[in-house]
Protein backbone atom coordinates (compact mmCIF):
# COMPACT_ATOMS: atom_id res chain seq x y z
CA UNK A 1 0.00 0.00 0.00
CA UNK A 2 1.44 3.15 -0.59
CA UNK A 3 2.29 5.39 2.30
CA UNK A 4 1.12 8.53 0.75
CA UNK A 5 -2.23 6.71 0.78
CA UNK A 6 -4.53 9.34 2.31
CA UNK A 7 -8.05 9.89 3.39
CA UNK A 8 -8.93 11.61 0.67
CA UNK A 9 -7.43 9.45 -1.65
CA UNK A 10 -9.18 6.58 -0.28
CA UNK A 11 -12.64 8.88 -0.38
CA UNK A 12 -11.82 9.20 -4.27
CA UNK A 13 -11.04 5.28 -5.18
CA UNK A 14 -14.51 5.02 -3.15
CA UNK A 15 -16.30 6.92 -5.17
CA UNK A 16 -15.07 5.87 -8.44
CA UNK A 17 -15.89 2.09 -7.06
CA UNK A 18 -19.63 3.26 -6.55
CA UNK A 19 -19.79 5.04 -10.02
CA UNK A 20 -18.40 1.97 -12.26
CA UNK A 21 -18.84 -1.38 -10.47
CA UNK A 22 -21.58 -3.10 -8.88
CA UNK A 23 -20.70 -6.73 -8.88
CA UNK A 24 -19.41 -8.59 -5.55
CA UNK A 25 -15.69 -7.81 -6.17
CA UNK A 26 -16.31 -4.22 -6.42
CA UNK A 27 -18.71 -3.51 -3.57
CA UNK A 28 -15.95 -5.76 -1.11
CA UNK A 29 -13.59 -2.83 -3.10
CA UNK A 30 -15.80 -0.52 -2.10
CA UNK A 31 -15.92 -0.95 1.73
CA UNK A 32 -12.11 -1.32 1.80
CA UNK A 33 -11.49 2.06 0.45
CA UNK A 34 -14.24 2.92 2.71
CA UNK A 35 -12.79 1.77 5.61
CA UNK A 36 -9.56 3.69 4.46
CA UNK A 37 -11.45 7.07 4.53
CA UNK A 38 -12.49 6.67 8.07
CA UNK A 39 -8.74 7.11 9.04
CA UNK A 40 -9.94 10.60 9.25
CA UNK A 41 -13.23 10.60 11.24
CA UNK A 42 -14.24 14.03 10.14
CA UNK A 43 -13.57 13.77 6.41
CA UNK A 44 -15.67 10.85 5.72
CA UNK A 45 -18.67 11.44 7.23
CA UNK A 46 -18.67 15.11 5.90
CA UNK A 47 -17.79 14.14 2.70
CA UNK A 48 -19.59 11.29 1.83
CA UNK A 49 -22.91 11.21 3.99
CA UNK A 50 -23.96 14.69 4.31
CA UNK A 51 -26.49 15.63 2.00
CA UNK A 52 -25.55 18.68 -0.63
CA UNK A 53 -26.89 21.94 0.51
CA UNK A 54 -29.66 23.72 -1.26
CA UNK A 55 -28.29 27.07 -2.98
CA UNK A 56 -29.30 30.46 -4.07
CA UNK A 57 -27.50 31.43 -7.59
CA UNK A 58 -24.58 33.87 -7.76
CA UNK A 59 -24.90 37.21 -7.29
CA UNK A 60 -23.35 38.34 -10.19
CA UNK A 61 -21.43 41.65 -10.71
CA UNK A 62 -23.56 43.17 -13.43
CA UNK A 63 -20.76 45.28 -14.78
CA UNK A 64 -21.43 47.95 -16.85
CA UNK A 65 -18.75 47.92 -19.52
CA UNK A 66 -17.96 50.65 -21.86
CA UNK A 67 -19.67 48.87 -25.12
CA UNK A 68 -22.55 46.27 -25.12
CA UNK A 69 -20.87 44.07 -26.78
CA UNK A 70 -17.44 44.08 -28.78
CA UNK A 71 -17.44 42.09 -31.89
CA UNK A 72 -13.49 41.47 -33.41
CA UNK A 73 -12.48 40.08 -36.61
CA UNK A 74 -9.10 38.26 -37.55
CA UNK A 75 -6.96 35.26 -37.89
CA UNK A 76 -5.96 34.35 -34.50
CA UNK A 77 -8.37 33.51 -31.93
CA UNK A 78 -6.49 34.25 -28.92
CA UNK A 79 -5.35 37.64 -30.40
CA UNK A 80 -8.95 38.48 -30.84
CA UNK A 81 -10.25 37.33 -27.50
CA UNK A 82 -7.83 39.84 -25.87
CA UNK A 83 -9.15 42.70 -28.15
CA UNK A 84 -12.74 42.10 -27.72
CA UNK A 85 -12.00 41.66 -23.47
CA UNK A 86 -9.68 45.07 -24.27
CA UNK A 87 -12.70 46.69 -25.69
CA UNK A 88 -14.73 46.16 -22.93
CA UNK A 89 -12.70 48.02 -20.56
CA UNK A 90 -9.93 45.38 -19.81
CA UNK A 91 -9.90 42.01 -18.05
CA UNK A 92 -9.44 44.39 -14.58
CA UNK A 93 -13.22 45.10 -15.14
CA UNK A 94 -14.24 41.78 -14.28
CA UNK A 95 -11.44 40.20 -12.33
CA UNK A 96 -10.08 41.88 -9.19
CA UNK A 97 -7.12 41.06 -7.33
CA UNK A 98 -7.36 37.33 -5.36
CA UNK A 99 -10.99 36.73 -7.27
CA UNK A 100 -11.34 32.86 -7.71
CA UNK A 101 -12.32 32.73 -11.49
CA UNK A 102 -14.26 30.17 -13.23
CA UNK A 103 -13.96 30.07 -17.45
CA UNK A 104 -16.23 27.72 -18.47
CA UNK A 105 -15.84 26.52 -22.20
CA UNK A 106 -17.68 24.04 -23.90
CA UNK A 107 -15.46 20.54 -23.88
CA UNK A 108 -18.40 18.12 -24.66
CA UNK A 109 -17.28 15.88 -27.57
CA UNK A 110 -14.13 14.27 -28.39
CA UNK A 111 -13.26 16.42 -31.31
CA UNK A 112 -10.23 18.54 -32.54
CA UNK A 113 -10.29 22.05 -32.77
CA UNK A 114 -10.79 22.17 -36.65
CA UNK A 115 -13.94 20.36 -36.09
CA UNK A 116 -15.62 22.96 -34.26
CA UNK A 117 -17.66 21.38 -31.39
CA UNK A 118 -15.72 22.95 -28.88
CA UNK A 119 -14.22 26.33 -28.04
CA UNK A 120 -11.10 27.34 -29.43
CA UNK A 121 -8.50 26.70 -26.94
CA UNK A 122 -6.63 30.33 -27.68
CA UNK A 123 -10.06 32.13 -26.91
CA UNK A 124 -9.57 29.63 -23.35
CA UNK A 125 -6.01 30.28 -22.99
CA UNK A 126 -6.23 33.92 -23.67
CA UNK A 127 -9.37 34.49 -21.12
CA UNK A 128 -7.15 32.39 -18.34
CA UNK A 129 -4.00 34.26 -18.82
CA UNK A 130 -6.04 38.04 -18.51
CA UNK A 131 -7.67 36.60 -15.41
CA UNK A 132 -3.91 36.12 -14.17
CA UNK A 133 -3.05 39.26 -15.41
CA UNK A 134 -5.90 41.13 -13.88
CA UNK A 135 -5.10 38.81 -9.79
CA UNK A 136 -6.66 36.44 -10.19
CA UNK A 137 -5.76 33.90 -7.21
CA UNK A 138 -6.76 30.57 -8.99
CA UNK A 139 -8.65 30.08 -12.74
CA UNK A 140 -10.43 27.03 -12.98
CA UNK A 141 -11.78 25.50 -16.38
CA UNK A 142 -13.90 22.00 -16.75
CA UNK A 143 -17.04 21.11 -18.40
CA UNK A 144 -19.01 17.94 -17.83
CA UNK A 145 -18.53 16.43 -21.20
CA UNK A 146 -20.74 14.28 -23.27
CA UNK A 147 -17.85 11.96 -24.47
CA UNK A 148 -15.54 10.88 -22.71
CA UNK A 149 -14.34 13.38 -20.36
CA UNK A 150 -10.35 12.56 -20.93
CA UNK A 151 -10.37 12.39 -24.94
CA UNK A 152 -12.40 15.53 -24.74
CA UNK A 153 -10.12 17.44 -22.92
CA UNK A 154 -7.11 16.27 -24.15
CA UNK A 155 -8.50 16.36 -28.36
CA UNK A 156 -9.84 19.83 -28.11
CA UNK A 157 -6.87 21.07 -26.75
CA UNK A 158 -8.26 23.20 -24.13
CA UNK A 159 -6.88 21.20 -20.97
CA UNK A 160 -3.28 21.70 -22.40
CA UNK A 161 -3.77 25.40 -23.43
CA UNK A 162 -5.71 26.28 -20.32
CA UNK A 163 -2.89 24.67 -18.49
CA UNK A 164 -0.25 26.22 -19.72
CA UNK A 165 -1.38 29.37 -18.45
CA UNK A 166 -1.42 28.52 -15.18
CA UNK A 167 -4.96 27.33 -15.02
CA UNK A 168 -6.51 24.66 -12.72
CA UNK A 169 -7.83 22.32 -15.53
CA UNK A 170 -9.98 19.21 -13.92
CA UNK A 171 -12.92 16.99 -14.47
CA UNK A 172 -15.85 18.50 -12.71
CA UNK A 173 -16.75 16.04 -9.81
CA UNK A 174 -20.57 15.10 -9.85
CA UNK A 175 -20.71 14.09 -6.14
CA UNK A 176 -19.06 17.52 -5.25
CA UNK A 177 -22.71 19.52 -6.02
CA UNK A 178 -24.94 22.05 -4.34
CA UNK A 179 -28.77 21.93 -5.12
CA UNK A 180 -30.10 24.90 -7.21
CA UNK A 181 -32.82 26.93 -5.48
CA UNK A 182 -35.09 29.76 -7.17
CA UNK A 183 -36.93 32.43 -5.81
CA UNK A 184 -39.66 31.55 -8.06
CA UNK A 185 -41.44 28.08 -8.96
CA UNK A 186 -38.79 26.51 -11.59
CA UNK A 187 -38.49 23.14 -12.97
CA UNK A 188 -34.81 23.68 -12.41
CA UNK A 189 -35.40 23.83 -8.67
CA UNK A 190 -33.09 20.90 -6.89
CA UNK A 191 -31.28 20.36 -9.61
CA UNK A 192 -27.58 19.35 -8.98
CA UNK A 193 -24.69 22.12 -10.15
CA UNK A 194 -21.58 21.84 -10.02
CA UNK A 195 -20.15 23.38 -6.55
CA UNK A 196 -17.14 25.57 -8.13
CA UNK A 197 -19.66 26.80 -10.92
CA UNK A 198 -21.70 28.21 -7.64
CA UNK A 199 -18.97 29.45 -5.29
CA UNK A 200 -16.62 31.49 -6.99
CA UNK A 201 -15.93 35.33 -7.57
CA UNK A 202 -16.24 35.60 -11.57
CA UNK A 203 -17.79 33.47 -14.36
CA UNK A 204 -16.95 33.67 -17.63
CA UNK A 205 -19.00 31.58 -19.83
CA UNK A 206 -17.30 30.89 -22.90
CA UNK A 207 -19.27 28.85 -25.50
CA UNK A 208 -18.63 28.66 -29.11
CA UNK A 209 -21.15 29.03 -31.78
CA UNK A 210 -22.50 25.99 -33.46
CA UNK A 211 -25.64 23.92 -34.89
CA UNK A 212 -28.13 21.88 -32.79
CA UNK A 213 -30.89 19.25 -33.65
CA UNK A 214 -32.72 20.39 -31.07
CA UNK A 215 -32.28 24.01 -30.25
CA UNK A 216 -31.32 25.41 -33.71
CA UNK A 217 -27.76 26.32 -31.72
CA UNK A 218 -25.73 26.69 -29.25
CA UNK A 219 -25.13 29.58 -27.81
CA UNK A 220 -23.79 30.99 -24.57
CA UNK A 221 -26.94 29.97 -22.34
CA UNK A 222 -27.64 26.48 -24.05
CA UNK A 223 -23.48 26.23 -22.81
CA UNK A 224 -24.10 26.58 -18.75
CA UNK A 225 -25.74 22.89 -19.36
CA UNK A 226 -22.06 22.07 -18.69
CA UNK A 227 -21.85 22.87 -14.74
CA UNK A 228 -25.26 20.60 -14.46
CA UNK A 229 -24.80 17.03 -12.67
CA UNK A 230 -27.78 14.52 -12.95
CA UNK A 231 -29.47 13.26 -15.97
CA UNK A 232 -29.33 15.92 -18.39
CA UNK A 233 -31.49 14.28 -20.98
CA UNK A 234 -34.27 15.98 -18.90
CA UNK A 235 -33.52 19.44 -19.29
CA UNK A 236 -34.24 19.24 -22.91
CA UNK A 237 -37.94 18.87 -21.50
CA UNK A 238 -38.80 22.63 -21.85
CA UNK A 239 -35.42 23.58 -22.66
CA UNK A 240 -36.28 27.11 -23.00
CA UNK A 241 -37.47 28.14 -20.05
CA UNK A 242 -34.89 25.72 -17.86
CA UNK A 243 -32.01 27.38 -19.94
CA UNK A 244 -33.12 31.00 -19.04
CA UNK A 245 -33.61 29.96 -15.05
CA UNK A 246 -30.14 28.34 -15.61
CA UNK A 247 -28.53 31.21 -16.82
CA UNK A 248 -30.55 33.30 -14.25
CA UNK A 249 -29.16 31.28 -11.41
CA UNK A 250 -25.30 31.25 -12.86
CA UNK A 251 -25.28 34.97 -14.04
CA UNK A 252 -22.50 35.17 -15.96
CA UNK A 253 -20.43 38.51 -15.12
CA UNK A 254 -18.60 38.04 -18.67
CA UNK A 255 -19.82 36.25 -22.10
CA UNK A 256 -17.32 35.67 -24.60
CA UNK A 257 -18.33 33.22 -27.58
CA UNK A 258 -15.88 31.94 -29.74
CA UNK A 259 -17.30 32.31 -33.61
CA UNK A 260 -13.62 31.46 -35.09
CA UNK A 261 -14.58 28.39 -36.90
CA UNK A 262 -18.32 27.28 -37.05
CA UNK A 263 -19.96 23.93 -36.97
CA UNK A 264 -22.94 25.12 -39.20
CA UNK A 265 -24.44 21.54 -39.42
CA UNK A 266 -25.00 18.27 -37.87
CA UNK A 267 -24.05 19.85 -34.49
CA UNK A 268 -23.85 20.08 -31.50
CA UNK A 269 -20.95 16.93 -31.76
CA UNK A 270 -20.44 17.68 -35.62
CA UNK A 271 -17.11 15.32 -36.76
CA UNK A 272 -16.77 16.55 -40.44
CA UNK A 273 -14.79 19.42 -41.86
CA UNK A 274 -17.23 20.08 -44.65
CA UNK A 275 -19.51 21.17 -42.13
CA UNK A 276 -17.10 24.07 -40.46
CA UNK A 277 -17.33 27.57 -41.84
CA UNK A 278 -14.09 29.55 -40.83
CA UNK A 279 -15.76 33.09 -39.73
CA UNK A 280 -12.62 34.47 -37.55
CA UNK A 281 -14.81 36.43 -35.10
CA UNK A 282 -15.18 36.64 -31.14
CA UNK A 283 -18.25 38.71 -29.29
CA UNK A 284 -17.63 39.29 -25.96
CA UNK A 285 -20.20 41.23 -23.72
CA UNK A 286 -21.59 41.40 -20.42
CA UNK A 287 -25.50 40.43 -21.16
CA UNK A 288 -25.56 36.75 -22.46
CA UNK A 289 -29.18 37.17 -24.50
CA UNK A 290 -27.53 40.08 -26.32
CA UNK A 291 -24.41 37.98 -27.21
CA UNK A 292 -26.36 35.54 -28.30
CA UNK A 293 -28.75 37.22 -30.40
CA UNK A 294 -25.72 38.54 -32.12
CA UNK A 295 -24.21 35.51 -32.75
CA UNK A 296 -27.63 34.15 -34.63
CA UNK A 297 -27.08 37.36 -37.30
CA UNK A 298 -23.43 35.44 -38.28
CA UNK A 299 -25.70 32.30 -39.15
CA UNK A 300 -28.49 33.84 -40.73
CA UNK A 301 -30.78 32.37 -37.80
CA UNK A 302 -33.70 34.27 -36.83
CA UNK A 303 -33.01 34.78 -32.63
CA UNK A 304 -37.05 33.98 -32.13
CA UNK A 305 -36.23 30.52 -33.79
CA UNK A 306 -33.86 29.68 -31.39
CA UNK A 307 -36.13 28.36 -28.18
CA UNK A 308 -34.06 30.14 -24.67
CA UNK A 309 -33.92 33.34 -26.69
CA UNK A 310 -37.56 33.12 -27.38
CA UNK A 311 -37.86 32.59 -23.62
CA UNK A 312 -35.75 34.81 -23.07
CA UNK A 313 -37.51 37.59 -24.40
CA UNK A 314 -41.02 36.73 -23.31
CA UNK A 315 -39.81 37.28 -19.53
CA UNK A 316 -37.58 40.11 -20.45
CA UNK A 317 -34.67 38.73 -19.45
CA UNK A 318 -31.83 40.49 -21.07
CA UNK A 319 -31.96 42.36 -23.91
CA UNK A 320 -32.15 41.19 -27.79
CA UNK A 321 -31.71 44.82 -28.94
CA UNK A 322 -28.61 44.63 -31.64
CA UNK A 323 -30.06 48.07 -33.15
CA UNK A 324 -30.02 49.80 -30.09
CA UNK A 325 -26.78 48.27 -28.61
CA UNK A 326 -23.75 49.89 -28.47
CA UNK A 327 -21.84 47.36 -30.36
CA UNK A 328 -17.94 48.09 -31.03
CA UNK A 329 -17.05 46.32 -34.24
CA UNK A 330 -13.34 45.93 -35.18
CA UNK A 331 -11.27 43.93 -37.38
């Protein structure tokens, strides 16, 4: 046995037991590792039997930045994500010093970045090394993928860009959850999130833009699905309306979505290149409807089609204004 065998080491072989085998041999596993974890009498029963807490949303900062939106044009994707943040009023907006940052991309599907199904990793690695920039004590990044979660981070190339600049890259843990409460009847009420996605200082949701089957596409809002635990299947019931309380509950303090190459059918897990559309652009604003109305005018896609926007606008959350908006277009 190893020496460096801890508690919490013990806790995490336990719970992996419980996820992926049932037979005999695993449950006798099961209550060794068990047994392991009560080395520490605190940790276990803290950990393991206490029941997740039922949570509020974030209070998001509901910055005012000095453009609605900032739409950028060029080559590069991380040299654009830094322009459009830049336009904004600078990463120091958002991100003060010692904040605990989350940047949440979309890693769902085990493809490569010239497929399209994910974001960019330069629009990641550029939005984790401004939060670093800006003080930011620790930057995490993880999704809850839809394939598996190791070939997704490691093909898209997000883990090892978002790494390399310092971030804390890891698979979101589904037992480590805090219940989602509303103050208003919502058929998101109870459902499990992601902890970190909860308790932290600054999200920054950064989707990229791409076709759905069921939604017409994927925007920044249809993205947050990421920090939800349980059986997600279900939140396609309605999708609308659960996908404006999610994004309600989350708040986002910064969108950025990552329109550098887009998956313009057969999404959301695409897998062909004749399907991509290289359009070289990053949006970034502070008021996810308006983003992602914006991003519909790149595919031609009327906003109304598109079922959380529709929602969106019925309960007048956000805005879907782009003629009003003070949109800063560059490149």
């Amino acid at each position: 046995m190893d020496r460096n065998f801890t508690p919490e080491k013990a806790l995490s072989k336990f719970q992996e037991i419980l996820k992926k085998e049932f037979s005999r041999r695993g449950f006798v596993k099961a209550l060794f590792f068990a047994a392991l974890a009560l080395l520490s009498r605190s940790f276990f029963p803290k950990r393991v039997f206490a029941l997740p807490r039922e949570t509020a949303g974030r209070a998001g900062k509901r910055i005012k930045a000095a453009h609605d939106l900032a739409v950028v044009k060029g080559k590069d994707p991380y040299t654009n994500t830094e322009k459009a943040v830049n336009a904004l009023g600078g990463m120091g907006l958002f991100v003060k010093p010692g904040d605990v940052v989350v940047v949440k991309p979309n890693i769902a599907w085990d493809r490569t970045p010239q497929q399209a199904a994910n974001t960019d990793p330069g629009v990641v690695a550029a939005l984790v090394s401004m939060c670093y920039a800006a003080g930011a004590k620790k930057v995490k990044v993880f999704d809850i993928t839809c394939n598996n979660e190791q070939r997704c981070y490691s093909n898209s190339g997000i883990a090892e860009a978002a790494r390399n600049k310092g971030a804390s890259v890891f698979f979101a843990d589904s037992w480590n959850i805090v219940k989602a409460r509303f103050p208003y009847p919502s058929q998101m009420e109870g459902w499990p999130i992601v902890r970190d996605a909860v308790e932290c200082d600054v999200f920054i949701n950064v989707p990229v833009l791409k076709h759905h089957g069921l939604t017409g596409l994927t925007l920044s809002m249809k993205n947050l699905m990421g920090v939800c635990a349980g059986t997600r299947g279900l939140i396609h019931i309605n999708i609308g309306r659960k996908l404006v309380d999610l994004t309600d509950y989350i708040s986002p303090d910064l969108t950025v979505i990552d329109a550098s190459r887009v998956l313009v059918r057969h999404g959301p897990s695409g897998g062909s290149l004749e399907d991509v559309v290289a359009m070289d652009t990053v949006i970034a604003g502070t008021d996810p409807v308006l983003a992602d109305t914006y991003a519909c005018t790149l595919v031609d896609r009327d906003p109304m089609s598109v079922p959380y926007i529709k929602e969106a606008v019925s309960r007048k959350f956000g805005s879907t204004d782009i003629a009003g908006a003070d949109i800063l277009k560059t490149g």
